[in-house]
N, C-alpha and C. Protein backbone atom coordinates (compact mmCIF):
# COMPACT_ATOMS: atom_id res chain seq x y z
N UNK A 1 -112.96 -8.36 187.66
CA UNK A 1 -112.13 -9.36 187.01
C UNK A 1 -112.99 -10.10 185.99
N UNK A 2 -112.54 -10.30 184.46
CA UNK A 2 -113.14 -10.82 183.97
C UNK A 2 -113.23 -12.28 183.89
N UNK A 3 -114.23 -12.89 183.53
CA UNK A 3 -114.28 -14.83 184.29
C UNK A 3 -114.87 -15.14 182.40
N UNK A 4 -113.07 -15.76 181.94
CA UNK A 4 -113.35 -16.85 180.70
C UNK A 4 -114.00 -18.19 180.95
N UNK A 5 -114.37 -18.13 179.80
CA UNK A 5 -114.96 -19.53 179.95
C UNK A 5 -114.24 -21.02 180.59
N UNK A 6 -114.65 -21.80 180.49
CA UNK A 6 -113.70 -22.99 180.89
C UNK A 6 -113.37 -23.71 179.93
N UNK A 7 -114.04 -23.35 178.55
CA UNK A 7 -113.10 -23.91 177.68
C UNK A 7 -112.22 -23.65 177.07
N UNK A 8 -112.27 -22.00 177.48
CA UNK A 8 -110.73 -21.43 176.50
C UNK A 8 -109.69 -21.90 177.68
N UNK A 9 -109.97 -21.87 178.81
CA UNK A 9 -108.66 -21.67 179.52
C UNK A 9 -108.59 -23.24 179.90
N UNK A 10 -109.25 -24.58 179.41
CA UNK A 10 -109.15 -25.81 178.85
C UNK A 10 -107.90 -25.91 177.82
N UNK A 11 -108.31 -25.37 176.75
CA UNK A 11 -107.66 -25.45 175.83
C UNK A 11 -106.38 -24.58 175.90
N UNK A 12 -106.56 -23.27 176.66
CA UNK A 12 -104.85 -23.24 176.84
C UNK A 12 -103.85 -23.72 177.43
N UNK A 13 -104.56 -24.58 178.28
CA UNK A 13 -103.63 -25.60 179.56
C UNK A 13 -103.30 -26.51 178.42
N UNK A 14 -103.89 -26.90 177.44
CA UNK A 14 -103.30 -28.12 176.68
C UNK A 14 -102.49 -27.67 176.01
N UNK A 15 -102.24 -26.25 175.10
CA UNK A 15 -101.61 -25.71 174.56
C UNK A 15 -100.52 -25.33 175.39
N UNK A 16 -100.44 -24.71 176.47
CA UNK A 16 -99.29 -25.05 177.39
C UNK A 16 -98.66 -26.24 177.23
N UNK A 17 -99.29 -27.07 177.82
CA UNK A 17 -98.53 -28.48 177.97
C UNK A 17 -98.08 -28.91 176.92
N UNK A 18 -98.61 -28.90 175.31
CA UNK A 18 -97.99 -29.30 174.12
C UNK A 18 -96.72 -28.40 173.62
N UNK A 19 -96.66 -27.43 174.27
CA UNK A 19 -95.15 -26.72 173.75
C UNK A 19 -93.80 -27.68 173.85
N UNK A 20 -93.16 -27.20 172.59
CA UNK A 20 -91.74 -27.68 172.93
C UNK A 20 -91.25 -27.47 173.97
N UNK A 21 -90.79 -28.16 174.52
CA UNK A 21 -89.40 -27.78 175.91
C UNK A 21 -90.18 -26.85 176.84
N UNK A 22 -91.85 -27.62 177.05
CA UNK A 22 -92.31 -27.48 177.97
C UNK A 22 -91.33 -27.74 179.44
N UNK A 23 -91.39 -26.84 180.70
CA UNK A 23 -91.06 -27.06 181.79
C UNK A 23 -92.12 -27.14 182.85
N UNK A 24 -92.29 -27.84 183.68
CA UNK A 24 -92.90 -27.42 184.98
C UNK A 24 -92.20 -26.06 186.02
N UNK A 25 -91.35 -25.91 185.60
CA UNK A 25 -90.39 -25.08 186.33
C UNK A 25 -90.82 -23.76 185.94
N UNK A 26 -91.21 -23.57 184.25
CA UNK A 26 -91.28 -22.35 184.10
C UNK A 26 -92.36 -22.39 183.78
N UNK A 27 -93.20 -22.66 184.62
CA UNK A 27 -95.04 -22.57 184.19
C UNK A 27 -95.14 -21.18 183.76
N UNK A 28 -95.27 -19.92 184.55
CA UNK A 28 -95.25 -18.71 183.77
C UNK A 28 -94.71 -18.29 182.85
N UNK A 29 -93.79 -18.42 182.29
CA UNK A 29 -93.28 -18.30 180.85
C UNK A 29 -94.42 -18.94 179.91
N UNK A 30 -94.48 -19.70 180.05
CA UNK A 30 -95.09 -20.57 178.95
C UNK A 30 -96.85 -19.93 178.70
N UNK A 31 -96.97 -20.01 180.17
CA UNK A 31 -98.90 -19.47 180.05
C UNK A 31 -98.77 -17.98 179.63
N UNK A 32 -97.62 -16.97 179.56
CA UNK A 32 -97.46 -16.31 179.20
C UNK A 32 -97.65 -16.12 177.76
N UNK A 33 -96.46 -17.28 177.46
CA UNK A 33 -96.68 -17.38 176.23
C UNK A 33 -97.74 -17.98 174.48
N UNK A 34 -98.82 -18.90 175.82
CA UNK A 34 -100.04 -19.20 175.68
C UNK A 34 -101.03 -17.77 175.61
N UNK A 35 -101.30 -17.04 176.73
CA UNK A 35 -101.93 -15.88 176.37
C UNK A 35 -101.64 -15.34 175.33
N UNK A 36 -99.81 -14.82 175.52
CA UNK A 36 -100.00 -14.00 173.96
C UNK A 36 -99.92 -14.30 172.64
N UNK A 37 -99.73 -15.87 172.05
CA UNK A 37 -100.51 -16.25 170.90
C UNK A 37 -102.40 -15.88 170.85
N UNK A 38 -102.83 -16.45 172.13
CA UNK A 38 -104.45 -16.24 171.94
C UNK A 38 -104.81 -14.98 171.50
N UNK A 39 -104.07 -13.94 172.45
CA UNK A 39 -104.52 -12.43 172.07
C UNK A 39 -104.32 -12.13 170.38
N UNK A 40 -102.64 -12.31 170.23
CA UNK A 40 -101.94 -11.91 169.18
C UNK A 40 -101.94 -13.04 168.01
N UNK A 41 -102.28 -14.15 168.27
CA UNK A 41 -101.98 -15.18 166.72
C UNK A 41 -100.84 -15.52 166.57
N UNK A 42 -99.62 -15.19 167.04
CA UNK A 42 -98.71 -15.59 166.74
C UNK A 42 -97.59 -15.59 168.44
N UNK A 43 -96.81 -16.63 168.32
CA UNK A 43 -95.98 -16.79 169.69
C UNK A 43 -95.46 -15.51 169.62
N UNK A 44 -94.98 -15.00 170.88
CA UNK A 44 -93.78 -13.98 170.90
C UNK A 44 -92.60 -14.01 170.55
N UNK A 45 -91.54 -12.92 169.73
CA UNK A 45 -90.67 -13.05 169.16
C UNK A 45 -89.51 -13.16 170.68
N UNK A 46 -88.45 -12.81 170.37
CA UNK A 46 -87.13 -12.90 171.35
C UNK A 46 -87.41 -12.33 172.64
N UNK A 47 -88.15 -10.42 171.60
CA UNK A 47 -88.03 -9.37 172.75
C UNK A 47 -89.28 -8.64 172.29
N UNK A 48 -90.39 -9.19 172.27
CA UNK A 48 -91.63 -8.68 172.46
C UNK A 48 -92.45 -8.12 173.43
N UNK A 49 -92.70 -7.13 173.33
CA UNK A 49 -93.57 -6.16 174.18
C UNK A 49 -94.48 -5.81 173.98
N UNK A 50 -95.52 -6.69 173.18
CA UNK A 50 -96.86 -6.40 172.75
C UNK A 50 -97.29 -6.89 174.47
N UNK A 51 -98.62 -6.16 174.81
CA UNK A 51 -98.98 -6.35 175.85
C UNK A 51 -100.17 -7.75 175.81
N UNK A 52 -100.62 -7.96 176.60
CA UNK A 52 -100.82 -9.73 176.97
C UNK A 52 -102.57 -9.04 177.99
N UNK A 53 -103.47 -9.94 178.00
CA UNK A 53 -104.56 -10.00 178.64
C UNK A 53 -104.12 -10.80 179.93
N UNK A 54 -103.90 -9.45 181.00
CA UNK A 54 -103.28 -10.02 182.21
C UNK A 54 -104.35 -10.54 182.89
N UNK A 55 -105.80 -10.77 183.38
CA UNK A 55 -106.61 -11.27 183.84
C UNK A 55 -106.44 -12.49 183.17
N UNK A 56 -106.63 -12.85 182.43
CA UNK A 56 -106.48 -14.04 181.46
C UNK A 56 -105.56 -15.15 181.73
N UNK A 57 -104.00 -14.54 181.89
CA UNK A 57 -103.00 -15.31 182.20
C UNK A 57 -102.76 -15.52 183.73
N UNK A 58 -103.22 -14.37 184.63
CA UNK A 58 -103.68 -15.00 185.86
C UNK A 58 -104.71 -15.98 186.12
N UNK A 59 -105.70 -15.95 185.28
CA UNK A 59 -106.72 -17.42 185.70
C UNK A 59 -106.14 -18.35 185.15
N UNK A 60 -105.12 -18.44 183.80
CA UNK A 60 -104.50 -19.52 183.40
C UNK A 60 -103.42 -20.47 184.27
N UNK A 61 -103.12 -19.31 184.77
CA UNK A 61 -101.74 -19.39 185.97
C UNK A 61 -102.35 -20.32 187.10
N UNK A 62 -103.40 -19.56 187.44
CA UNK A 62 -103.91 -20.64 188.56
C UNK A 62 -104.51 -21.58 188.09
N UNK A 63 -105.35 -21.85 187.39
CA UNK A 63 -105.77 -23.39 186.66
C UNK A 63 -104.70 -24.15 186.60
N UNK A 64 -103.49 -24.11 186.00
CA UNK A 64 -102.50 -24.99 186.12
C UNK A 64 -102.17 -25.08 187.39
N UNK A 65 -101.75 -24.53 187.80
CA UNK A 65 -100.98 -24.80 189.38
C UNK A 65 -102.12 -25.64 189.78
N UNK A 66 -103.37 -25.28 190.15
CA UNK A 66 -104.42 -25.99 190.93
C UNK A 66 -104.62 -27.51 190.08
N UNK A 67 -103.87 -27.90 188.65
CA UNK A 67 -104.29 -28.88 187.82
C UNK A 67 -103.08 -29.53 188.22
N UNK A 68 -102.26 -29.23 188.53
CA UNK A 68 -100.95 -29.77 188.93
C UNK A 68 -100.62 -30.91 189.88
C-alpha cells in the first residue's frame, strides 16, 4: 500500500470540505471526487470513468472519518 504524505491528504480533506453542497452524508462521493481532480486536474463530469488512485482515496476516506 502506498503511504502519501500528510500533506497531500491535509490538503485534500480541506478540499473536500470546501466543495459546494458538501455533505457529511456523502463523504465518499466527494473524497472521490477530491482524488479524481488530484489525479486528473479537473472534477469529474456527470458519467466519468476515468479511473481514480484507489489507495489514495482509501487513506483519504479514513483520514476524514477518523477527523470527524
Amino acid at each position: 500500500m502506498a503511504d502519501y504524505s500528510e500533506s497531500l491528504i491535509k490538503s485534500l480533506l480541506k478540499k473536500v470540505k470546501d466543495y459546494p453542497r458538501f455533505s457529511k452524508e456523502e463523504i465518499e462521493k466527494f473524497c472521490w471526487m477530491a482524488v479524481h481532480e488530484h489525479k486528473h486536474g479537473v472534477l469529474p463530469s456527470e458519467y466519468d470513468i476515468r479511473e481514480i488512485d484507489e489507495e489514495l482515496y482509501l487513506q483519504l476516506l479514513e483520514a476524514f472519518k477518523s477527523n470527524i
